[in-house]
PDB file of N, CA and C in Angstrom:
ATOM      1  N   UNK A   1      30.936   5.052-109.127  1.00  0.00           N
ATOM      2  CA  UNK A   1      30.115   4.866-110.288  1.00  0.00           C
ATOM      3  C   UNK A   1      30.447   5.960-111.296  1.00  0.00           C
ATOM      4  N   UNK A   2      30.318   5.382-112.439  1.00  0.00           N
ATOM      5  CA  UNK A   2      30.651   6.403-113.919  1.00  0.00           C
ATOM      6  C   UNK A   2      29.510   6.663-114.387  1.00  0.00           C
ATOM      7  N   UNK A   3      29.086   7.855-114.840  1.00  0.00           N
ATOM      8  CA  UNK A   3      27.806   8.184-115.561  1.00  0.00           C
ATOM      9  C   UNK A   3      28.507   8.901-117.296  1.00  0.00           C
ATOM     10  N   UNK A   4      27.905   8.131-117.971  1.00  0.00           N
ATOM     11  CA  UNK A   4      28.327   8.002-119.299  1.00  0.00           C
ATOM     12  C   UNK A   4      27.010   8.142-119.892  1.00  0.00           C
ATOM     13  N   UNK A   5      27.240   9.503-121.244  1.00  0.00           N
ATOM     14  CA  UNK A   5      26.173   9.486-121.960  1.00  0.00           C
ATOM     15  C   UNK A   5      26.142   8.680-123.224  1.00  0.00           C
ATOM     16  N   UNK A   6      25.040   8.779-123.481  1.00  0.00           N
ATOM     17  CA  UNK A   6      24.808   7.975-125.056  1.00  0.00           C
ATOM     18  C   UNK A   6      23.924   8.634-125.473  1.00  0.00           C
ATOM     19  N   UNK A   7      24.173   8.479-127.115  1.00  0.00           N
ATOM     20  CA  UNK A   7      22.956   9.339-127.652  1.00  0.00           C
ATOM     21  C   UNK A   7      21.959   8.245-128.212  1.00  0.00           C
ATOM     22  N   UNK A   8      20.325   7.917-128.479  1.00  0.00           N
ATOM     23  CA  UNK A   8      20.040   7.142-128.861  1.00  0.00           C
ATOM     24  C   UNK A   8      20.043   5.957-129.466  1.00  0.00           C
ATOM     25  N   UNK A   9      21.034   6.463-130.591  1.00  0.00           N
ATOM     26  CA  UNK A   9      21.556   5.335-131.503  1.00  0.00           C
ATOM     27  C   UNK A   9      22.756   4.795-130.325  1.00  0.00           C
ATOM     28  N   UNK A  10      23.195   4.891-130.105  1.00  0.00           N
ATOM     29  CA  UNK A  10      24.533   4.253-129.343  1.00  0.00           C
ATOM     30  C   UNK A  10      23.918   3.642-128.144  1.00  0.00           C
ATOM     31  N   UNK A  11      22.820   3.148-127.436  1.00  0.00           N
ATOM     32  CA  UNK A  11      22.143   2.971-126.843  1.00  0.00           C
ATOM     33  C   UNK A  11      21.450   1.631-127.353  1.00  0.00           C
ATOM     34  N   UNK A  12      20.580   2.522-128.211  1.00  0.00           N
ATOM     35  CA  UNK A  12      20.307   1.282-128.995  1.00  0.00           C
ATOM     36  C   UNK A  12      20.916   0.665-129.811  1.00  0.00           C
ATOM     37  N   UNK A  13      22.515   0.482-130.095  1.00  0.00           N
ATOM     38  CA  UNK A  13      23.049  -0.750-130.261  1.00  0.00           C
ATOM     39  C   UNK A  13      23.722  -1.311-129.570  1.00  0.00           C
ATOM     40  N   UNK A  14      24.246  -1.113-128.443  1.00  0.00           N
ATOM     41  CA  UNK A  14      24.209  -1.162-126.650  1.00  0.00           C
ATOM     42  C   UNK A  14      23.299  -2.166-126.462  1.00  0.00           C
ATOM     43  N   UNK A  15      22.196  -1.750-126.884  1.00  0.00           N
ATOM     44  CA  UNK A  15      20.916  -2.896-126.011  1.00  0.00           C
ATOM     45  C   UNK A  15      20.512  -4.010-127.369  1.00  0.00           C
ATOM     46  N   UNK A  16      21.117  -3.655-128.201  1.00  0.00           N
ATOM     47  CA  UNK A  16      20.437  -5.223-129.460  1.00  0.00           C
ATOM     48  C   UNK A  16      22.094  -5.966-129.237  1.00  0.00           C
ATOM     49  N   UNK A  17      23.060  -5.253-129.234  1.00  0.00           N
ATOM     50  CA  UNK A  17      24.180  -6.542-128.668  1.00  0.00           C
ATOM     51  C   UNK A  17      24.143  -7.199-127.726  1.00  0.00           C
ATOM     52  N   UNK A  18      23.774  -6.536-126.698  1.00  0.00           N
ATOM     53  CA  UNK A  18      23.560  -7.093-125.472  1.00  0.00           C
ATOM     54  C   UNK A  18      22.474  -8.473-125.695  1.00  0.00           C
ATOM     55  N   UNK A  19      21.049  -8.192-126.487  1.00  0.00           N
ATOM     56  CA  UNK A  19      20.258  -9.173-126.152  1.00  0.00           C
ATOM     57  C   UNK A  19      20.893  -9.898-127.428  1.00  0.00           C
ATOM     58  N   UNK A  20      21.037  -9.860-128.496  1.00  0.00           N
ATOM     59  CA  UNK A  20      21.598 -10.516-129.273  1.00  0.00           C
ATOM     60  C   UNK A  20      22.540 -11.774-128.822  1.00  0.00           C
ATOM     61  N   UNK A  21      23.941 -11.379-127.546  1.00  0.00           N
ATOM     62  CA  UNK A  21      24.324 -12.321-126.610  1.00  0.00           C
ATOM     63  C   UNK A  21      23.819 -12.892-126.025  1.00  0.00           C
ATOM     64  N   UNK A  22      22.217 -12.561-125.464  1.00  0.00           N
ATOM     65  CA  UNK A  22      21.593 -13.618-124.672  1.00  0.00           C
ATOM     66  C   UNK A  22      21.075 -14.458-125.471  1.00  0.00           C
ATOM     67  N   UNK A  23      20.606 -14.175-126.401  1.00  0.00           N
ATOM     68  CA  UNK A  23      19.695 -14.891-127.388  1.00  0.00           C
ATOM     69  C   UNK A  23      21.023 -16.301-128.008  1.00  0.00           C
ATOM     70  N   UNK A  24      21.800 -15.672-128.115  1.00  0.00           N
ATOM     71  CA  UNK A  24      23.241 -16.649-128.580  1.00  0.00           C
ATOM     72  C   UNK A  24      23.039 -17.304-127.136  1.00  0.00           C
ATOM     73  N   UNK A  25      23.544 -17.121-126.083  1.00  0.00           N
ATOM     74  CA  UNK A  25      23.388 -18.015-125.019  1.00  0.00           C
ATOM     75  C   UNK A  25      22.960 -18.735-124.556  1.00  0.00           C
ATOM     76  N   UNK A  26      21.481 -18.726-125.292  1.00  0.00           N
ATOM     77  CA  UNK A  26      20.081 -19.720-124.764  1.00  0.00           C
ATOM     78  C   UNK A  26      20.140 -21.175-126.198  1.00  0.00           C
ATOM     79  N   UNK A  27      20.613 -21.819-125.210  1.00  0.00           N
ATOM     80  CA  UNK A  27      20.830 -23.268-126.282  1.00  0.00           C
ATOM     81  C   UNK A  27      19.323 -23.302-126.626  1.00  0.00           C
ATOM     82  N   UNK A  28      18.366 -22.882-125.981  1.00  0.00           N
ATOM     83  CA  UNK A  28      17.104 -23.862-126.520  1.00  0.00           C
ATOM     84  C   UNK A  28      16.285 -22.892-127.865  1.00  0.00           C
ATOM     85  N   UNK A  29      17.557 -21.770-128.178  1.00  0.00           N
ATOM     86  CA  UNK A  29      16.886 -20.776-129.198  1.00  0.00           C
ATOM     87  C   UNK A  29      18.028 -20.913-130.341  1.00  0.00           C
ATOM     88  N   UNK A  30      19.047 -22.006-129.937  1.00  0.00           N
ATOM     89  CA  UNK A  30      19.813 -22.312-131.329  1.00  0.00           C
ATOM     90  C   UNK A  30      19.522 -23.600-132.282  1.00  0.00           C
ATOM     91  N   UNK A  31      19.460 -23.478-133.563  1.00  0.00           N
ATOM     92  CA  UNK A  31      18.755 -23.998-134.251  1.00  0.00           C
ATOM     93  C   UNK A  31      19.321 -25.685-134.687  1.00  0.00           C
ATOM     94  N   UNK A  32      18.606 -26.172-134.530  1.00  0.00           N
ATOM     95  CA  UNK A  32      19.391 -27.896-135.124  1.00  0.00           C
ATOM     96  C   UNK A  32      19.919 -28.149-136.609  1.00  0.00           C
ATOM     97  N   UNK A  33      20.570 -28.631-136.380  1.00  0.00           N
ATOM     98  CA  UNK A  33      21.471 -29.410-137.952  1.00  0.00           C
ATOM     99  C   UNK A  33      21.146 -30.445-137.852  1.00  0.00           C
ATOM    100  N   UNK A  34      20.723 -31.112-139.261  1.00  0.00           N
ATOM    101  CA  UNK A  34      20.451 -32.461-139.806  1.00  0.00           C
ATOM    102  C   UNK A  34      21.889 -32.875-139.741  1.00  0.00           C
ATOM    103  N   UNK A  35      22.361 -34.213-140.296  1.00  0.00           N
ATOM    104  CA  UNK A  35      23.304 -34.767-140.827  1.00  0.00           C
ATOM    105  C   UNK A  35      24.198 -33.729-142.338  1.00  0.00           C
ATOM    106  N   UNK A  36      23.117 -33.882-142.659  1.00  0.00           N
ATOM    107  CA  UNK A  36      23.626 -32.968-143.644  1.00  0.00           C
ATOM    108  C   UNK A  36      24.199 -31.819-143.532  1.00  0.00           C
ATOM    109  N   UNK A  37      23.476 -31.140-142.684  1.00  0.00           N
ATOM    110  CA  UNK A  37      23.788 -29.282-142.561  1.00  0.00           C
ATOM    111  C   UNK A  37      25.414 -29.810-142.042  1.00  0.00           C
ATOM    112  N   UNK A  38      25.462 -30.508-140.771  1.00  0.00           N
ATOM    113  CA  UNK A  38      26.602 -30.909-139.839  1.00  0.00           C
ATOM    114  C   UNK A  38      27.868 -30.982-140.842  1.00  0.00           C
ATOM    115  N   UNK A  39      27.697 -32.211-141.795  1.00  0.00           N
ATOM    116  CA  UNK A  39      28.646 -32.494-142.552  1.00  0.00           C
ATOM    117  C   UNK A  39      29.120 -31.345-143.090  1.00  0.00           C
ATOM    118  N   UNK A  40      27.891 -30.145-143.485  1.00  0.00           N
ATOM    119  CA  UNK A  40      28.481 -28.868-144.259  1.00  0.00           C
ATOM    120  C   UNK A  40      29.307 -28.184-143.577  1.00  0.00           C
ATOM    121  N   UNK A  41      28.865 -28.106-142.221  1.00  0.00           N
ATOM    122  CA  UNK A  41      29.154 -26.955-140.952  1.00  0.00           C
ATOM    123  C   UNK A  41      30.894 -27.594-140.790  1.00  0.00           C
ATOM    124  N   UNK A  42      31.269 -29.169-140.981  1.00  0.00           N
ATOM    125  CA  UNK A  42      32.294 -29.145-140.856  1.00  0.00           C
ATOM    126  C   UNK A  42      33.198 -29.718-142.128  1.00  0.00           C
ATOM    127  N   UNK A  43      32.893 -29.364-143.217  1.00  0.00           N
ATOM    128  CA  UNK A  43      33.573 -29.299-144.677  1.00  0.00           C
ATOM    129  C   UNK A  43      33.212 -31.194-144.458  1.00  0.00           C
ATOM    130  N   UNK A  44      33.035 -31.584-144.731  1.00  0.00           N
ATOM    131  CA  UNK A  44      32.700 -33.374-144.715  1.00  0.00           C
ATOM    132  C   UNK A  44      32.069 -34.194-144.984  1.00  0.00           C
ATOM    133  N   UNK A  45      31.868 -35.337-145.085  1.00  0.00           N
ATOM    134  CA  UNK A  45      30.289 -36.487-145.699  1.00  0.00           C
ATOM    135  C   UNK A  45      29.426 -36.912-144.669  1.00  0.00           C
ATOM    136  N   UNK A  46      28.151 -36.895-144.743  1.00  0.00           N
ATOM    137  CA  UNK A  46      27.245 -37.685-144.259  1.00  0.00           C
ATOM    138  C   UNK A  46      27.692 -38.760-143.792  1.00  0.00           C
ATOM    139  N   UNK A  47      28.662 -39.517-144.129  1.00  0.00           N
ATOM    140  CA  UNK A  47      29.404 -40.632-143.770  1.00  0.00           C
ATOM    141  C   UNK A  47      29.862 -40.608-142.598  1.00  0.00           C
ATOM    142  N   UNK A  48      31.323 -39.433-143.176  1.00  0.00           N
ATOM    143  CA  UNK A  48      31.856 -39.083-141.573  1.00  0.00           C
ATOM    144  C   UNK A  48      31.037 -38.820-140.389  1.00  0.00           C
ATOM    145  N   UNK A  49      30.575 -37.767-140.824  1.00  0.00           N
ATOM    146  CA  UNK A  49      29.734 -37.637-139.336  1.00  0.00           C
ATOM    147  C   UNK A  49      29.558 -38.974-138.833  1.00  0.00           C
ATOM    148  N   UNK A  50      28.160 -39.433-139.811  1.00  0.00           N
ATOM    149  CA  UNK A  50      28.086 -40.975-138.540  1.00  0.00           C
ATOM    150  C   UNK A  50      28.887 -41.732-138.221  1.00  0.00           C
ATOM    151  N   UNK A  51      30.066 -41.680-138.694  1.00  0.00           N
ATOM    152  CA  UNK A  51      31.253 -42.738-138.140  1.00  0.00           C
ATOM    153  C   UNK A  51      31.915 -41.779-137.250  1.00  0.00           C
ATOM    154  N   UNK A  52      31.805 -40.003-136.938  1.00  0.00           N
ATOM    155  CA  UNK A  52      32.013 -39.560-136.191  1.00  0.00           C
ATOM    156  C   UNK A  52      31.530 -40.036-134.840  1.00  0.00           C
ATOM    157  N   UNK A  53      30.083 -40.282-134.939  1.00  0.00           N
ATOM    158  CA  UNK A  53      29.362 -39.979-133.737  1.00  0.00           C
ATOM    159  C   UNK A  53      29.458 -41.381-133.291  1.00  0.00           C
ATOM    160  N   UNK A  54      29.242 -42.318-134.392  1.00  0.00           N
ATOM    161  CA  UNK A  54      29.511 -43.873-133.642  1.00  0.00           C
ATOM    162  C   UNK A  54      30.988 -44.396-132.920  1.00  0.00           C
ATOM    163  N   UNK A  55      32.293 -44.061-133.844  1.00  0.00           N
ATOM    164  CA  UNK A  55      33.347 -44.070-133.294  1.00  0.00           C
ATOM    165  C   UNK A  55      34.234 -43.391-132.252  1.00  0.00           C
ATOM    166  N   UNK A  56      33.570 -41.790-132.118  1.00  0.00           N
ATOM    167  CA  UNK A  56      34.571 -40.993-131.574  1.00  0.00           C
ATOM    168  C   UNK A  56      33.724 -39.709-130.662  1.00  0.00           C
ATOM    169  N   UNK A  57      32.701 -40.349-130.809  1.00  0.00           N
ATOM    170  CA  UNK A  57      31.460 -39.436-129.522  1.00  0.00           C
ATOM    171  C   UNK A  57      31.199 -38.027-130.054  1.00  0.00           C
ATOM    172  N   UNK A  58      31.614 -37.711-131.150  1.00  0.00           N
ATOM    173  CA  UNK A  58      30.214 -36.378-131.774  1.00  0.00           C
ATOM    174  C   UNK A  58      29.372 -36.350-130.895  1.00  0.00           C
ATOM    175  N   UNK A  59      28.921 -35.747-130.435  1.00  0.00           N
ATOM    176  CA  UNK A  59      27.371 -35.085-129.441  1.00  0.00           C
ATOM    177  C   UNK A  59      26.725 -35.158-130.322  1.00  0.00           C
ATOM    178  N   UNK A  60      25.393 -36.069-130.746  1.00  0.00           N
ATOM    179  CA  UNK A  60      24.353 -36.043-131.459  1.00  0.00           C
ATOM    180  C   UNK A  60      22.749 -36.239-130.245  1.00  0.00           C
ATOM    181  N   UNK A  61      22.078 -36.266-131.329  1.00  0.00           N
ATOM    182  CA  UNK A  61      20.551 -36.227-130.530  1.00  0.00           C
ATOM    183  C   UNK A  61      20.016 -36.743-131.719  1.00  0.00           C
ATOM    184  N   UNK A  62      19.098 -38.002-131.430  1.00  0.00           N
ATOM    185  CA  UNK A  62      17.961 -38.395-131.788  1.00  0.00           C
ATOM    186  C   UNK A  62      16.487 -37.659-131.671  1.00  0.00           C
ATOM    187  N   UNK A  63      15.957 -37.712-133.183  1.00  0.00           N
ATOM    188  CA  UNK A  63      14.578 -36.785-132.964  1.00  0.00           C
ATOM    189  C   UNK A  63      13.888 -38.182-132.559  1.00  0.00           C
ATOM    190  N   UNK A  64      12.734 -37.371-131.936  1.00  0.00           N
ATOM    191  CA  UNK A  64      12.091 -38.070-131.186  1.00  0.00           C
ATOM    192  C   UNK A  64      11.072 -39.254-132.177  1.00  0.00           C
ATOM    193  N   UNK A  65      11.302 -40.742-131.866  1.00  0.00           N
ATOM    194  CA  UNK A  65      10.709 -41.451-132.224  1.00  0.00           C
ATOM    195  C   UNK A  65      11.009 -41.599-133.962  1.00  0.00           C
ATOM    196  N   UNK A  66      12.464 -41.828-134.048  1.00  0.00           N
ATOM    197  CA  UNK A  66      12.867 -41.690-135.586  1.00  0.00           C
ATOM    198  C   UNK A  66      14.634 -41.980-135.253  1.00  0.00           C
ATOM    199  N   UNK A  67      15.199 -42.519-136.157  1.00  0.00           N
ATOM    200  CA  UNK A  67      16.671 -42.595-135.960  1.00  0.00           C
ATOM    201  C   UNK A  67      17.139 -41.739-136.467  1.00  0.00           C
ATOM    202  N   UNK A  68      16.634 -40.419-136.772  1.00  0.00           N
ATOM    203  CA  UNK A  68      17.219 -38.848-137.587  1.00  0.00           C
ATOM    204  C   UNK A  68      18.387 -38.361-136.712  1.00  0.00           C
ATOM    205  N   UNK A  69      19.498 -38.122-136.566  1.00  0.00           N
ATOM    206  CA  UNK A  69      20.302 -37.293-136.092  1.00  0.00           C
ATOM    207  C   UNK A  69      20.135 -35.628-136.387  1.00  0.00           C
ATOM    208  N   UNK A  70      20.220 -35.580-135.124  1.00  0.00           N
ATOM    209  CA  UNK A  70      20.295 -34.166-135.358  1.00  0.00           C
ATOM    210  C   UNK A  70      21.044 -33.566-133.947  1.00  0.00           C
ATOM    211  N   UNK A  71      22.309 -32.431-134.633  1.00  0.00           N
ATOM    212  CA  UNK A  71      22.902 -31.763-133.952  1.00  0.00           C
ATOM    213  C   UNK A  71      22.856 -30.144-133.091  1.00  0.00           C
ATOM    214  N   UNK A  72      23.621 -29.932-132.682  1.00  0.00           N
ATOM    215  CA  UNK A  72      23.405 -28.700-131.892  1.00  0.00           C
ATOM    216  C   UNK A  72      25.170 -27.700-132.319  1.00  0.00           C
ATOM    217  N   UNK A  73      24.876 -26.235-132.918  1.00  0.00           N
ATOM    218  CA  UNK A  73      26.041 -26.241-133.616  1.00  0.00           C
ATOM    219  C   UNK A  73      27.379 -26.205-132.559  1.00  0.00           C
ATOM    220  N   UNK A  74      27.123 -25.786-131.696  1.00  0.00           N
ATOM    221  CA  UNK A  74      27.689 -25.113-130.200  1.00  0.00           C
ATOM    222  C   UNK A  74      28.769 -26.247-130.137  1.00  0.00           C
ATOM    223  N   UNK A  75      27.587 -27.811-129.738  1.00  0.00           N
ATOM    224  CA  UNK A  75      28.377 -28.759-129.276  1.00  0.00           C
ATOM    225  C   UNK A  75      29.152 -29.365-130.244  1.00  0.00           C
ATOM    226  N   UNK A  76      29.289 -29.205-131.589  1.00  0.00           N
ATOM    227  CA  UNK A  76      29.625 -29.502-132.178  1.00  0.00           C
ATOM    228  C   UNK A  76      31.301 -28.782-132.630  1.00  0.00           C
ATOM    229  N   UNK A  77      30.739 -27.078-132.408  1.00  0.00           N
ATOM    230  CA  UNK A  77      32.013 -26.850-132.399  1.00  0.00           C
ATOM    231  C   UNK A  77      33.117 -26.739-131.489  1.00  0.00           C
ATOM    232  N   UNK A  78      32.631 -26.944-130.075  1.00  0.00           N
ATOM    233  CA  UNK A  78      32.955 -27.519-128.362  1.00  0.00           C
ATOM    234  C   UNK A  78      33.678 -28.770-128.844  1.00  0.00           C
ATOM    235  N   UNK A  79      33.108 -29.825-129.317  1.00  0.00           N
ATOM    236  CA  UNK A  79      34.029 -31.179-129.465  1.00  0.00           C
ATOM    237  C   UNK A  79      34.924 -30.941-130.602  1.00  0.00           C
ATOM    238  N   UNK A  80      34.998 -30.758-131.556  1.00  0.00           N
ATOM    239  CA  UNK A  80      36.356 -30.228-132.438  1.00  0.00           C
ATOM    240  C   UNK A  80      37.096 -29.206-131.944  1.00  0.00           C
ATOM    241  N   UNK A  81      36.750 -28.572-130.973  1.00  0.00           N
ATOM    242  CA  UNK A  81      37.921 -27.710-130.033  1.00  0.00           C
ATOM    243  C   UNK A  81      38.568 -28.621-129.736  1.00  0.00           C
ATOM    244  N   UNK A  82      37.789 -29.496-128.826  1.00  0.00           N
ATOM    245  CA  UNK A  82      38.966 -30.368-127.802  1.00  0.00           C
ATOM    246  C   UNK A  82      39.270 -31.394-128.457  1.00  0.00           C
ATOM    247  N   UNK A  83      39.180 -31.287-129.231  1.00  0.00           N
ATOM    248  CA  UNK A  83      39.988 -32.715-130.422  1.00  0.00           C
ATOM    249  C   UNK A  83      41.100 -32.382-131.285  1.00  0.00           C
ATOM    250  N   UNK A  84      41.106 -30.745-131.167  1.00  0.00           N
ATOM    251  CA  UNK A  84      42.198 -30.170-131.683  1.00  0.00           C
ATOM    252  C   UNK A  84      43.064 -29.903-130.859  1.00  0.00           C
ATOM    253  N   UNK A  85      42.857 -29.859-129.656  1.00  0.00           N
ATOM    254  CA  UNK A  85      44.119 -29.880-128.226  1.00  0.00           C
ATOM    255  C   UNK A  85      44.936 -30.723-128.158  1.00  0.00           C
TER     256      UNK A  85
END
């Protein structure tokens, strides 16, 4: 074992990166995209997207009890990874 000092400040940004990564990690604390935001998030039209998600499996989610799409940014940028492979 290594014992390594820190002085306060270096500590405490040690511990807000750290939770900062968890907080990034927890899908259920990342925020949804409309159609719209989506189209922004990937330079594009309202159009595309839905002919994304109908033709070529975009990961979308229906709000509940409404035909609203709404995305998740993660999965969104997960499936244009592997569409760029």
């Amino acid at each position: 074992m290594q014992i390594v000092t820190l002085s306060a400040d270096e500590l405490d940004a040690r511990i807000e990166a750290a939770v900062a990564r968890a907080l990034a990690a927890d899908p259920a604390r990342e925020p949804w995209l409309d159609t719209a935001a989506c189209a922004d998030h990937l330079s594009t039209t309202q159009n595309s997207i839905r002919d994304m998600v109908k033709r070529l499996g975009l990961p979308a989610h229906r709000a509940p009890g409404t035909a609203r799409l709404l995305f998740r940014p993660s999965e969104v940028d997960q499936w244009t990874a592997g569409r760029a492979t």
